[in-house]
Protein backbone atom coordinates (compact mmCIF):
# COMPACT_ATOMS: atom_id res chain seq x y z
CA UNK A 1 120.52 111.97 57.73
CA UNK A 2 120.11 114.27 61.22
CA UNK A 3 116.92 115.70 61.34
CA UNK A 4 116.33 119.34 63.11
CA UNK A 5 114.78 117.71 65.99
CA UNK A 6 117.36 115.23 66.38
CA UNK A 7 120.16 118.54 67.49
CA UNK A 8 117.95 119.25 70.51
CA UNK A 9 120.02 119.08 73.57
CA UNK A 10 117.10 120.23 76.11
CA UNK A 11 114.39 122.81 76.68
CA UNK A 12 114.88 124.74 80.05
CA UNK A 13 113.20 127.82 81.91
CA UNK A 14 114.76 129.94 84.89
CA UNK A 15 114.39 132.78 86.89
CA UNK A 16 116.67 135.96 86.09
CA UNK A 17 118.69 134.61 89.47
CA UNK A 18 119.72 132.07 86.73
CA UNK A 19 117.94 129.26 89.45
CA UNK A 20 116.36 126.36 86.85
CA UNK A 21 112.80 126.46 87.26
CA UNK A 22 112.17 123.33 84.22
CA UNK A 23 114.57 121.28 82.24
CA UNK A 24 113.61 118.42 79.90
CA UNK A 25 114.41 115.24 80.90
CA UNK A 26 116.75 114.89 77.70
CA UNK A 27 119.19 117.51 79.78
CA UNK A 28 120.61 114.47 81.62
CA UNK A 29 122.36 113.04 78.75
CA UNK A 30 124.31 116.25 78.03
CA UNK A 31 125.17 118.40 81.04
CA UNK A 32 125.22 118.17 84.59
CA UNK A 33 121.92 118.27 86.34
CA UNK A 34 120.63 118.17 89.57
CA UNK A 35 118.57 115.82 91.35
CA UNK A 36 115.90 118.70 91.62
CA UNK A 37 115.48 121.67 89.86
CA UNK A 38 116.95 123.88 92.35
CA UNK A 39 120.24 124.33 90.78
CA UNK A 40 121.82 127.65 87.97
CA UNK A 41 121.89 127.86 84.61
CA UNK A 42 125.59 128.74 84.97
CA UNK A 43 126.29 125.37 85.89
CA UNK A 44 125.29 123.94 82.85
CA UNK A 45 127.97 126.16 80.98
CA UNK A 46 132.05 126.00 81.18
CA UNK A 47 133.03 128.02 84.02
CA UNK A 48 135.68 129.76 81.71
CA UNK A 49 132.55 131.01 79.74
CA UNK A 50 131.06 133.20 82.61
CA UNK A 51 131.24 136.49 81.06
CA UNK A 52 130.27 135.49 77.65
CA UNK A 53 126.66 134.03 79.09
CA UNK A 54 126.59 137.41 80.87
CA UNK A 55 126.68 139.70 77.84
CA UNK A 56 124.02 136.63 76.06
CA UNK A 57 121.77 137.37 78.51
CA UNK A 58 122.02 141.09 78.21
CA UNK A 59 121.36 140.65 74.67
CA UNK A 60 118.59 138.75 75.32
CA UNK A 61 116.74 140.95 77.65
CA UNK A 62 116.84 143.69 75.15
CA UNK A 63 115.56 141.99 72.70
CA UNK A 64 112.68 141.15 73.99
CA UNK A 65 110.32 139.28 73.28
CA UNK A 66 111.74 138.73 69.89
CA UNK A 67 114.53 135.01 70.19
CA UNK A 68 117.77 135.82 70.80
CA UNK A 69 120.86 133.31 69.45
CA UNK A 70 123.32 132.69 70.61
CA UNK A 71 126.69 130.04 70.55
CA UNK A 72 127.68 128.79 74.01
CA UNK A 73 130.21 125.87 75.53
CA UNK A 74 128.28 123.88 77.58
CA UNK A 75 129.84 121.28 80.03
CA UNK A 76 128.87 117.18 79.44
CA UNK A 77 127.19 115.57 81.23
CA UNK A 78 130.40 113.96 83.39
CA UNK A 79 130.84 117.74 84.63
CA UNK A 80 133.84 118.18 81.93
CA UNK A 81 134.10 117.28 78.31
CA UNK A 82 132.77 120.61 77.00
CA UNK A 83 131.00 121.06 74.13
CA UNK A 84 129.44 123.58 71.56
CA UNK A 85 125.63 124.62 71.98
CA UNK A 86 123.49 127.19 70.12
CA UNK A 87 121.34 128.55 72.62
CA UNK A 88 117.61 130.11 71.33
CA UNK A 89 116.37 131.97 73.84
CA UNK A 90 113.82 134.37 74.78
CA UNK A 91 113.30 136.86 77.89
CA UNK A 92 109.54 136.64 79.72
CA UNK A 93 109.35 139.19 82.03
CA UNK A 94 110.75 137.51 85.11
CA UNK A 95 113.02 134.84 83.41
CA UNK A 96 114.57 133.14 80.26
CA UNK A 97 112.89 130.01 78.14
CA UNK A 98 115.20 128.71 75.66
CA UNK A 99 116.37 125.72 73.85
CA UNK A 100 119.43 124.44 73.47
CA UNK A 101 121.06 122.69 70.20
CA UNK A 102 123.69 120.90 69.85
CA UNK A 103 126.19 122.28 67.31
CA UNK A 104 128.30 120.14 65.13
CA UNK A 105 131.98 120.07 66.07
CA UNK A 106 134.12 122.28 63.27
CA UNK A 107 131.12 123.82 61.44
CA UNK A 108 131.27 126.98 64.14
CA UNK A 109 128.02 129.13 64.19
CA UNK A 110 127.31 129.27 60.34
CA UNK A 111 125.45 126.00 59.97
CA UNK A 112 123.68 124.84 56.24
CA UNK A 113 120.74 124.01 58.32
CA UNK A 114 120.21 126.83 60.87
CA UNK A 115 117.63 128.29 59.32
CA UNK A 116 115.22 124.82 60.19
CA UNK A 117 116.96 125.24 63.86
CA UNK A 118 116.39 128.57 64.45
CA UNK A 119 112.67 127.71 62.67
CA UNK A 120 111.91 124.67 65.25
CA UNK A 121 112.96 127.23 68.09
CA UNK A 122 110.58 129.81 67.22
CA UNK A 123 108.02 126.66 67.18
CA UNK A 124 108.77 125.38 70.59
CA UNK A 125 108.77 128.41 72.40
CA UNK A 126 105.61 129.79 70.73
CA UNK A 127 103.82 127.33 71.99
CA UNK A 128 104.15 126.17 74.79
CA UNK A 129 100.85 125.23 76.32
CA UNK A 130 101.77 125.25 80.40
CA UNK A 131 101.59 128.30 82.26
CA UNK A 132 105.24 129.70 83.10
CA UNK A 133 104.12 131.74 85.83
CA UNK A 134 103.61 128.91 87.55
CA UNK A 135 107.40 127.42 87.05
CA UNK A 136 109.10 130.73 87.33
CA UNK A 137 107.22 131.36 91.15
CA UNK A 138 107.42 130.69 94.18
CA UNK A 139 105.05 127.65 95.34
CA UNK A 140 104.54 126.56 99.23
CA UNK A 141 100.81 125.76 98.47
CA UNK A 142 101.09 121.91 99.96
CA UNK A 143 103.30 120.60 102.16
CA UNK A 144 105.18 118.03 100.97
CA UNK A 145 103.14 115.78 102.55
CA UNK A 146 100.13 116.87 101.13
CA UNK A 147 101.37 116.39 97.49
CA UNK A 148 102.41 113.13 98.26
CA UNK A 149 98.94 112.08 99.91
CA UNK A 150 97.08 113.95 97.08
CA UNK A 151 99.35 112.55 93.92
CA UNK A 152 98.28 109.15 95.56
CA UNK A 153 94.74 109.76 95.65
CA UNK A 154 94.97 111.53 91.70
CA UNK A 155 97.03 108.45 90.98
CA UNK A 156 94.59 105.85 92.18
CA UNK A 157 91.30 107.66 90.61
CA UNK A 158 93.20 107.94 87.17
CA UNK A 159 94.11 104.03 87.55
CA UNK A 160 90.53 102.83 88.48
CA UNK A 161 88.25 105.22 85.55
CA UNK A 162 90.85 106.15 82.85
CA UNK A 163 93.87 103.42 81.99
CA UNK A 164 93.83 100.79 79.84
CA UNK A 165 95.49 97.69 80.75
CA UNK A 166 96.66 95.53 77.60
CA UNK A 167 97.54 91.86 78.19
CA UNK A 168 101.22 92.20 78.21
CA UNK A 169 100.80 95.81 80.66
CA UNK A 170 103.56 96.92 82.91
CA UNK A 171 101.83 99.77 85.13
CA UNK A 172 102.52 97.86 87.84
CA UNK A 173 106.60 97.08 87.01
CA UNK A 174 108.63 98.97 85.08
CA UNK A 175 108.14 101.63 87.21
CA UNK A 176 105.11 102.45 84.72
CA UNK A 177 102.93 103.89 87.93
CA UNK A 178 105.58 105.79 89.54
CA UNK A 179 106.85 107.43 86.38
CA UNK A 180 103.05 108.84 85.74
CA UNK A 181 103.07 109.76 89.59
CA UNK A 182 106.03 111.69 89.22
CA UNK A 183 104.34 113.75 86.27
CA UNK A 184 101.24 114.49 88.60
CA UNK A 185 103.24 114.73 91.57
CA UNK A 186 104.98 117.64 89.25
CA UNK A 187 101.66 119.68 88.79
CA UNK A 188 100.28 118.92 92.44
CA UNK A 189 103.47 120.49 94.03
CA UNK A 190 102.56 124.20 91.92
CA UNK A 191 99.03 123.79 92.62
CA UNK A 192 97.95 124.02 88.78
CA UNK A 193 95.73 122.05 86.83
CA UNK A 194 96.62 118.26 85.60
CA UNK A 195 97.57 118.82 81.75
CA UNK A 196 96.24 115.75 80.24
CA UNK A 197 97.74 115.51 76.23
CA UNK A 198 95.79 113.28 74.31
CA UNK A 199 96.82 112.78 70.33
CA UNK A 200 93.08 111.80 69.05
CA UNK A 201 89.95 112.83 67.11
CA UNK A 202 91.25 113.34 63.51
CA UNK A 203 88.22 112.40 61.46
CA UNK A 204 85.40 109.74 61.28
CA UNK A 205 86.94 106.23 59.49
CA UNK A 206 85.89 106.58 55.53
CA UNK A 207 84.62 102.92 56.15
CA UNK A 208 80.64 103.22 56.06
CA UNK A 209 80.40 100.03 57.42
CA UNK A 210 82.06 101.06 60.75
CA UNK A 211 80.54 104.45 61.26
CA UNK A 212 77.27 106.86 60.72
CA UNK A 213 79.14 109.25 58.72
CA UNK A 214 82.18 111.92 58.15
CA UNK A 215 80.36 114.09 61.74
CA UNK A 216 81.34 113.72 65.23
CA UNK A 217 78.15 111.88 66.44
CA UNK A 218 77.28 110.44 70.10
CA UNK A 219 80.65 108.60 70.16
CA UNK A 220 82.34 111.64 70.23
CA UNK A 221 79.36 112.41 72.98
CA UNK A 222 80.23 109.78 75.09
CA UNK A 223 84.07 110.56 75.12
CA UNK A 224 83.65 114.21 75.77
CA UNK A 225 81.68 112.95 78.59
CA UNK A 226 84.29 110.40 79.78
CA UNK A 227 86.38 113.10 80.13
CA UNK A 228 84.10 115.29 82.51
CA UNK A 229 83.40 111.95 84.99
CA UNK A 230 87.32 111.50 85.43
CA UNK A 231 88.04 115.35 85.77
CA UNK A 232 85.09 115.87 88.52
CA UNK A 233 86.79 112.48 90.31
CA UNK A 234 89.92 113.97 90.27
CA UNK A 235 88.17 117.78 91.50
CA UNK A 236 87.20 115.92 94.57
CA UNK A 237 90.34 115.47 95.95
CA UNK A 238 92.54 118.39 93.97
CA UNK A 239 90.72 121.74 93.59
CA UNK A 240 92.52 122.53 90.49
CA UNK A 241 91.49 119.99 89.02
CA UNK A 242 91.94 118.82 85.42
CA UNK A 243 92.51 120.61 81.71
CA UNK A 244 92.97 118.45 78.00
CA UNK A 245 94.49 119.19 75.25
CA UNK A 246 93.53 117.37 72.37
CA UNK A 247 96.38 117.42 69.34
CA UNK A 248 94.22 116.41 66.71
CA UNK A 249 96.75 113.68 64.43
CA UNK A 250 93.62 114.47 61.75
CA UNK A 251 95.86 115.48 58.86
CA UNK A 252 98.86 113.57 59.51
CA UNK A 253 97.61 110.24 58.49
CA UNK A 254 94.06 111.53 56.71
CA UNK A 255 95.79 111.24 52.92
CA UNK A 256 96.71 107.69 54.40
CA UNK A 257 93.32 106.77 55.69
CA UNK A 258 91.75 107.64 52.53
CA UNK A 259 90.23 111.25 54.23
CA UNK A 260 90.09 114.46 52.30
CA UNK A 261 91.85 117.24 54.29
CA UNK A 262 88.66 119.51 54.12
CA UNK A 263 86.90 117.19 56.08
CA UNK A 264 89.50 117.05 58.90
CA UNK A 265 89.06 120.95 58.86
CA UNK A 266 85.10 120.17 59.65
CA UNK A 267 85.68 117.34 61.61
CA UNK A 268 87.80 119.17 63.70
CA UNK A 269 85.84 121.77 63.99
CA UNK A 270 82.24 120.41 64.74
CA UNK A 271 84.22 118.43 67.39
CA UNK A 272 85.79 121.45 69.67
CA UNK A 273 82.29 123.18 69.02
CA UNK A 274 80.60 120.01 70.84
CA UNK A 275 83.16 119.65 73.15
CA UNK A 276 83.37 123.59 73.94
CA UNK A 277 79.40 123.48 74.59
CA UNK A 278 78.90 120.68 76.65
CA UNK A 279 82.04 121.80 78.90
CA UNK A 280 83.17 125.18 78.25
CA UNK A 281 87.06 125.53 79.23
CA UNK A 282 87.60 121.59 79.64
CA UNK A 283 88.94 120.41 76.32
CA UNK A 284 91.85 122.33 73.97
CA UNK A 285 91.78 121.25 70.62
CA UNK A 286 94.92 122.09 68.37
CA UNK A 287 95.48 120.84 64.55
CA UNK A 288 98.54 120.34 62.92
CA UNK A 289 99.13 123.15 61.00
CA UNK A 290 98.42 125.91 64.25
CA UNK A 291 101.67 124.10 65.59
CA UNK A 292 103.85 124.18 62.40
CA UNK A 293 102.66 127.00 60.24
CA UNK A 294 101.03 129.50 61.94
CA UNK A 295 102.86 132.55 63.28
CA UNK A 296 105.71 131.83 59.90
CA UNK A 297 106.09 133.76 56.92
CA UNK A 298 105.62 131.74 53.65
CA UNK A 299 108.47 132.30 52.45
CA UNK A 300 109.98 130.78 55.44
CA UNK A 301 107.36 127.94 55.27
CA UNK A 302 108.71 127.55 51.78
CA UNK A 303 112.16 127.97 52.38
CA UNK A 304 111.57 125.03 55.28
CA UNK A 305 109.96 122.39 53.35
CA UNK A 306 111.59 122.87 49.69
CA UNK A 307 113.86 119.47 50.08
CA UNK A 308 111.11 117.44 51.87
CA UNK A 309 107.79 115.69 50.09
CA UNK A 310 105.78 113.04 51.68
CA UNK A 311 104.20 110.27 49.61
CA UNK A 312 100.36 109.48 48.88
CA UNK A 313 99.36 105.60 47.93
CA UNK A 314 95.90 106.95 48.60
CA UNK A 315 93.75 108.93 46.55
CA UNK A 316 92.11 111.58 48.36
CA UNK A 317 91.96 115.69 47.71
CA UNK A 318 94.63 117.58 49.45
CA UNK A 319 94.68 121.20 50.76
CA UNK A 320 97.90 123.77 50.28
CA UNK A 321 97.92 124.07 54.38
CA UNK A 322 97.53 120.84 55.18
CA UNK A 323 100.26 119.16 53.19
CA UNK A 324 102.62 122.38 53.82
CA UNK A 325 102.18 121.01 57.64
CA UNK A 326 102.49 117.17 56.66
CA UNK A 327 106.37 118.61 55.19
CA UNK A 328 107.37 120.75 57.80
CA UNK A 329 106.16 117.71 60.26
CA UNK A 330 108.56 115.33 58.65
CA UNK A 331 111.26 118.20 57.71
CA UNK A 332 111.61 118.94 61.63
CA UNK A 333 110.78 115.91 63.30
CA UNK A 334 111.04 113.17 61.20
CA UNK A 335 113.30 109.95 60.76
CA UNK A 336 115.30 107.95 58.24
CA UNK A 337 112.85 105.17 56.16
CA UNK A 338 115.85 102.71 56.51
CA UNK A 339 115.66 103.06 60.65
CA UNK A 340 111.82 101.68 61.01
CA UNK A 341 112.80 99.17 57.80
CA UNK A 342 115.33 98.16 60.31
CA UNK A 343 113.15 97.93 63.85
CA UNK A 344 110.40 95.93 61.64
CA UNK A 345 112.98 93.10 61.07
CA UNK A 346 114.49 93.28 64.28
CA UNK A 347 112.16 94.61 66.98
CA UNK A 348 108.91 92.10 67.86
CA UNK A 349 107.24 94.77 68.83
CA UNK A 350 107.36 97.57 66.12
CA UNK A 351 106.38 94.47 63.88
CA UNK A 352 103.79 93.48 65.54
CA UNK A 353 102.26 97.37 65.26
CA UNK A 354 103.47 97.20 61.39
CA UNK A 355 101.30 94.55 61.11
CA UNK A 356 98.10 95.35 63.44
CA UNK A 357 98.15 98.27 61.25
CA UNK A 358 98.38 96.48 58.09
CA UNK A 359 95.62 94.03 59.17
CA UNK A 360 93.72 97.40 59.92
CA UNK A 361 93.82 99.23 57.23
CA UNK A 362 93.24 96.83 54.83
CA UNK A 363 90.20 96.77 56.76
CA UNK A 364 89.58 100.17 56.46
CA UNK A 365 90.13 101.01 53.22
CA UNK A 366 88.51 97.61 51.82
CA UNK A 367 85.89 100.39 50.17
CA UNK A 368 88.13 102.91 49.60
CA UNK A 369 88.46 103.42 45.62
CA UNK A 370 92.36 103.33 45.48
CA UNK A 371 91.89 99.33 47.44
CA UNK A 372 88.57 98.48 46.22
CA UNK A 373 89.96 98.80 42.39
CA UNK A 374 93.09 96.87 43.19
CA UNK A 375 93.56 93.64 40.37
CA UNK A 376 93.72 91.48 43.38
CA UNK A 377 94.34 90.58 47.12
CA UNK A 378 97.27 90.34 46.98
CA UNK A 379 98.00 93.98 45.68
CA UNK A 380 95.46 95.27 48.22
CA UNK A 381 97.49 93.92 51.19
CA UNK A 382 100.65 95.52 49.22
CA UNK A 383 98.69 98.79 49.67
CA UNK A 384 97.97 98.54 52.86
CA UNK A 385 101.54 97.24 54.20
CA UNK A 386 102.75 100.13 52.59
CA UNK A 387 100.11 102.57 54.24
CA UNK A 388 101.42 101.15 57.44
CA UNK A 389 105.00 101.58 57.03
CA UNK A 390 103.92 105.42 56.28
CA UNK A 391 101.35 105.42 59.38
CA UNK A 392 104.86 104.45 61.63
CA UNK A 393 106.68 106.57 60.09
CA UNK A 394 105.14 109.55 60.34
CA UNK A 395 103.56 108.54 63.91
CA UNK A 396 107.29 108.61 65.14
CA UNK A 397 107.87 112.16 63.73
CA UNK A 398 104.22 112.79 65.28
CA UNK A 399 105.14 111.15 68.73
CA UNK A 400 108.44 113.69 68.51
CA UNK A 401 106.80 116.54 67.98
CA UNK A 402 103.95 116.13 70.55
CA UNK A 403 106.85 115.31 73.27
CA UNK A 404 108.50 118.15 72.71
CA UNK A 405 105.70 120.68 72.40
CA UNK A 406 103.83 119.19 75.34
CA UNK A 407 107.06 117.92 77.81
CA UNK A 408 105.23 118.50 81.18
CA UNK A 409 101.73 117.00 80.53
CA UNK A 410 100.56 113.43 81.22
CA UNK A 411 100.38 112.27 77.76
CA UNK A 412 97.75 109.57 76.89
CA UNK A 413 97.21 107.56 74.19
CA UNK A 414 94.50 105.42 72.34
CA UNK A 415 96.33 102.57 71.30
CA UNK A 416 97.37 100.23 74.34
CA UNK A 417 100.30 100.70 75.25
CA UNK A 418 102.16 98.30 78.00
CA UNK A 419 102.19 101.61 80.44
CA UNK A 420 105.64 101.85 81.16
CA UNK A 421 105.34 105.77 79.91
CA UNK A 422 105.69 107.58 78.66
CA UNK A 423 102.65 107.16 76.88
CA UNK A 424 100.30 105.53 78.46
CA UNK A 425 96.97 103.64 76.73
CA UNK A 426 93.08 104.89 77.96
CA UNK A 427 89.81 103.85 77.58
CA UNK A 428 88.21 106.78 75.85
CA UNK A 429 84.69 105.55 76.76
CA UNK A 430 84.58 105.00 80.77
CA UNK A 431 83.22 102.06 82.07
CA UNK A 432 79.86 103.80 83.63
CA UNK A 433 78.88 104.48 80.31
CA UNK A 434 79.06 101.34 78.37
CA UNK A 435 78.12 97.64 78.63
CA UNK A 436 80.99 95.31 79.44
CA UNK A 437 82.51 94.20 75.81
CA UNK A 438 85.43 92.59 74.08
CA UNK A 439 87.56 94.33 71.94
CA UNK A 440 87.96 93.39 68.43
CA UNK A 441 90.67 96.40 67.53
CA UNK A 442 93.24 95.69 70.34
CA UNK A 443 94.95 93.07 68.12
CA UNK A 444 95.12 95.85 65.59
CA UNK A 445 96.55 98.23 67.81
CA UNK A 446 93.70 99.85 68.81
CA UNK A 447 91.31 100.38 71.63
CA UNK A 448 87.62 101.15 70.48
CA UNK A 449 87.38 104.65 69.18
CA UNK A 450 84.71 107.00 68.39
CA UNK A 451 86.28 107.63 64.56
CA UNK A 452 85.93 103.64 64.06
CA UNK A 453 82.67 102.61 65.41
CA UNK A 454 79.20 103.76 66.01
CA UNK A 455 77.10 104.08 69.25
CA UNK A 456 74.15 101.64 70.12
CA UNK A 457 72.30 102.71 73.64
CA UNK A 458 70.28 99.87 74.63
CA UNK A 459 66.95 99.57 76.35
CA UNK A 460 68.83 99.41 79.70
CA UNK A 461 70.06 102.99 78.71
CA UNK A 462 74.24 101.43 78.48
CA UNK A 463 75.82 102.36 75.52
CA UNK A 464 77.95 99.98 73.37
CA UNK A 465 80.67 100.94 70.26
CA UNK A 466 79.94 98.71 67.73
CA UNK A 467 80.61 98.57 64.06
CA UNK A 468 77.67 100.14 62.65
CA UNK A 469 77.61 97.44 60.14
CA UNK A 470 77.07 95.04 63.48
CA UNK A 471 74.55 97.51 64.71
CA UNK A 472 72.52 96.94 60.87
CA UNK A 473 72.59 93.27 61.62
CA UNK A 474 74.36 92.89 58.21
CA UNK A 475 77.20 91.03 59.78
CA UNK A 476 77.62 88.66 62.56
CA UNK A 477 78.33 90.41 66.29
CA UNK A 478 80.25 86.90 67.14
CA UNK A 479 83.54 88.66 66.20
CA UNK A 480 82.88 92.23 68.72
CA UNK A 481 80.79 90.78 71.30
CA UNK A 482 80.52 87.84 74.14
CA UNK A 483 77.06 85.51 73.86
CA UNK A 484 75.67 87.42 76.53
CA UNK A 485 76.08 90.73 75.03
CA UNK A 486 74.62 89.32 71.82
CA UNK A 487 71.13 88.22 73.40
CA UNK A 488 70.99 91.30 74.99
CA UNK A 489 71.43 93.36 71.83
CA UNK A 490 69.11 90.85 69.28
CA UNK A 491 66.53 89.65 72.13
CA UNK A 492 62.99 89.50 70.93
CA UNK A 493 60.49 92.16 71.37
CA UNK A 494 62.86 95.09 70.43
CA UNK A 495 64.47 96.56 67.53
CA UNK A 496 66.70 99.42 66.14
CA UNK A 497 66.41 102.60 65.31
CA UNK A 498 68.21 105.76 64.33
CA UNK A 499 68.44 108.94 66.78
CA UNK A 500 69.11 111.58 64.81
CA UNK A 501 70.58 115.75 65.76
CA UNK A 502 67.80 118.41 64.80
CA UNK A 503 69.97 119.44 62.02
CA UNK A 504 69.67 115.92 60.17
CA UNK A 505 72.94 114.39 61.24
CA UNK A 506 72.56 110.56 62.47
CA UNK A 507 73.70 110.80 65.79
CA UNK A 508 73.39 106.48 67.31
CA UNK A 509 71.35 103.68 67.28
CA UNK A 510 68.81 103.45 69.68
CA UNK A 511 67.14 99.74 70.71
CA UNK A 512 63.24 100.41 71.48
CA UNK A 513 60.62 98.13 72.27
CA UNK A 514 58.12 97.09 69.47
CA UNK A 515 55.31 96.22 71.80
């Protein structure tokens, strides 16, 4: 089965002198690009087509700003082998955004499934989060020179405070470094903010043993605040400095995490509010549904999703909008069940994720109603091995989506990956912060989170992410923490208590002496 996101050829902008100002990387595989974008538009397309894109950009100019369509031949990659394209494209003022699909040989322009194409189209160019003004311009702000020396520096500062480096990591081969360089290298050279994209924050784990509660609480804090400390570093040596945008993955996974959707909605919510008043301007926050629904008619919403359904193994109250955007996710961008069936068997490392996330979900939900009233162990682990296949599946139509919405920005990740991009795995707490610990969540695919733990600031005013179950003294810190970090957290003379916000909401533990 081809999905609608599997047709997309490549994204591009230019200037109305048809000079490319941005084409996706994917543009490589099916026409002829340059080593830099400083070639046309025009020779992307057969030359015997001239007048034809001509009279499609004529058309598209006057209908602006509405999309124009369009059917094109576009030349392969080899410089020959043409081949058919329908071209979405809109007119901005001093140029043309578009993207480009590839169009089934012998079905000409009157495909079954244009309506999803011509609905994904709409959705990528709507929203676009990176300023075109800055790709359709002029820029001579830095010599070249200068970008290099300051990329370095932005490099180096970004390496030191913000990566994560798993035990099998490959920022140092692979080319893993130089491919993120190239990204900020890309922003340095226009002299516009570093667009960090960071897939996070969906809700608070439903496991009461591992957090305070369904609120963002001083975990969430303490990352908002990581993010300030590496975006002032990087201010230092690059005035523009550094912008987030955090695409909340709440309500794809919360009916699989045992999560209503309402509370993603107030999860979400209370989180941009904190994050909005500690650092007005620094963090985006975007939800699933703003991406796939908004700005569509329902009937077109309707019309979208009507062959697709997603499945629920765990109980948990559903809204109309968030499911509506679960569909359209895995209607556009999703992927055959029999492909990630296949990659468990034969790839070591999607099953080693399959089962990380097996191992942590059954962990997870081990309260959860639909787990907890499971006949057996047995069935539990069914459960959960099923949650996971549906956590991987929809994380690859997730992954898709986010890569082509966000196809400029540094994109970052929780989970640790080996940094050979082009994701590539942070610590979401920085070091300055919190005590030296182990991790007890990387062998689940996971680096500590704020949605999986709770806060403890000790005495010495360092800040650790523990279970809060840990933090109770209910269960033994052997598994989370070194010997060291366990006398300092039970030593004699102090004990725990629990900070809470003005409104009532438990906000971390606190360790206070009793003398």
């Amino acid at each position: 089965m081809a999905f609608p996101k599997d047709k997309i050829a490549f994204l591009y902008i230019h200037r109305e002198s048809s000079e490319i100002a941005f084409v996706s990387q994917s543009a490589s595989r099916h026409v002829p690009v340059a080593a830099k974008c400083d070639f046309l538009f025009s020779s992307m397309v057969a030359s015997d087509k001239a007048q034809d894109l001509e009279a499609a950009k004529q058309a598209t100019m006057s209908m602006a700003p509405e999309i124009n369509s369009y059917s094109m031949s576009m030349l392969g990659a080899d410089s020959c082998s043409p081949w058919e394209a329908i071209v979405y494209e809109r007119y901005i003022g001093n140029g043309f955004e578009g993207v480009v699909f590839i169009q089934d040989p012998g079905q000409g322009t009157l495909q079954e499934d244009s309506e999803s194409m011509s609905y994904l189209a709409s959705l990528l160019l709507d929203n676009s989060v990176m300023t075109r003004d800055c790709l359709l311009e002029p820029f001579t702000s830095h010599t070249p020179q200068e970008v290099d020396d300051i990329t370095s520096q932005v490099v180096d500062i970004i390496e030191k405070n913000y990566i994560h480096f798993p035990k099998h990591d490959q920022w140092f081969t692979s080319r893993g470094k130089q491919r993120f360089a190239d990204r900020v290298r890309y922003h340095v050279a226009r002299n516009v903010p570093l667009e960090f994209v960071l897939p996070a924050f969906p809700i608070k784990s439903c496991n009461p043993d591992k957090t305070l509660g369904k609120c963002p609480d001083k975990a969430e804090e303490l990352a908002i605040h990581s993010m300030k400390i590496v975006a002032d570093l990087i201010k230092a040596v690059y005035a523009p400095g550094v912008h987030y945008n955090v695409v909340s993955d709440g309500h794809v996974f919360s009916d699989l995490v045992g999560s209503d959707d309402a509370a993603v909605d107030s999860y979400g919510e209370m989180f941009w509010e904190m994050a909005h008043s500690l650092y007005p301007g620094l963090v985006s926050f975007f939800r699933l549904d703003e991406f796939l629904l908004d700005n569509h008619s329902e009937d077109s919403i309707t019309k979208l999703i009507s062959n697709t359904t997603v499945e629920h193994p765990v109980g948990t109250e559903l809204t109309a909008n968030a499911e509506n955007a679960r569909r359209a996710l895995m209607c556009l961008f999703g992927c055959d069940e029999s492909t990630v069936t296949k990659e468990i068997k034969e790839d070591p490392e999607t099953r080693n994720l399959y089962r990380g996330f097996s191992r942590f979900m059954l962990e997870d939900l081990y309260e959860h109603k639909s787990c907890k009233n499971l006949p057996s162990k047995s069935a539990k682990k069914k459960l959960c091995s099923r949650v996971a296949f549906l956590m991987i599946l929809r994380n690859r139509a997730y992954s898709a989506m986010v890569e082509w919405l966000f196809p400029l920005q540094l994109r970052i990740s929780i989970h640790p990956h080996p940094n050979r991009g082009p994701k590539y795995g942070i610590n979401v707490i920085h070091s300055s912060l919190v005590a030296a610990q182990r991790s007890s969540e990387e062998k689940n695919f996971h680096i500590p989170t704020p949605w999986h733990n709770a806060v403890v600031e000790r005495a010495d005013g360092k800040f650790m992410l523990l279970h809060s179950k840990v933090i109770r003294g209910s269960e033994s810190l052997g598994e989370q923490l070194e010997l060291s970090q366990q006398l300092l957290l039970k030593r004699d003379g102090f004990t725990m208590v629990l900070v809470r916000y003005p409104d009532g909401r438990p906000s971390h533990y606190r360790q206070i002496s009793v003398c």
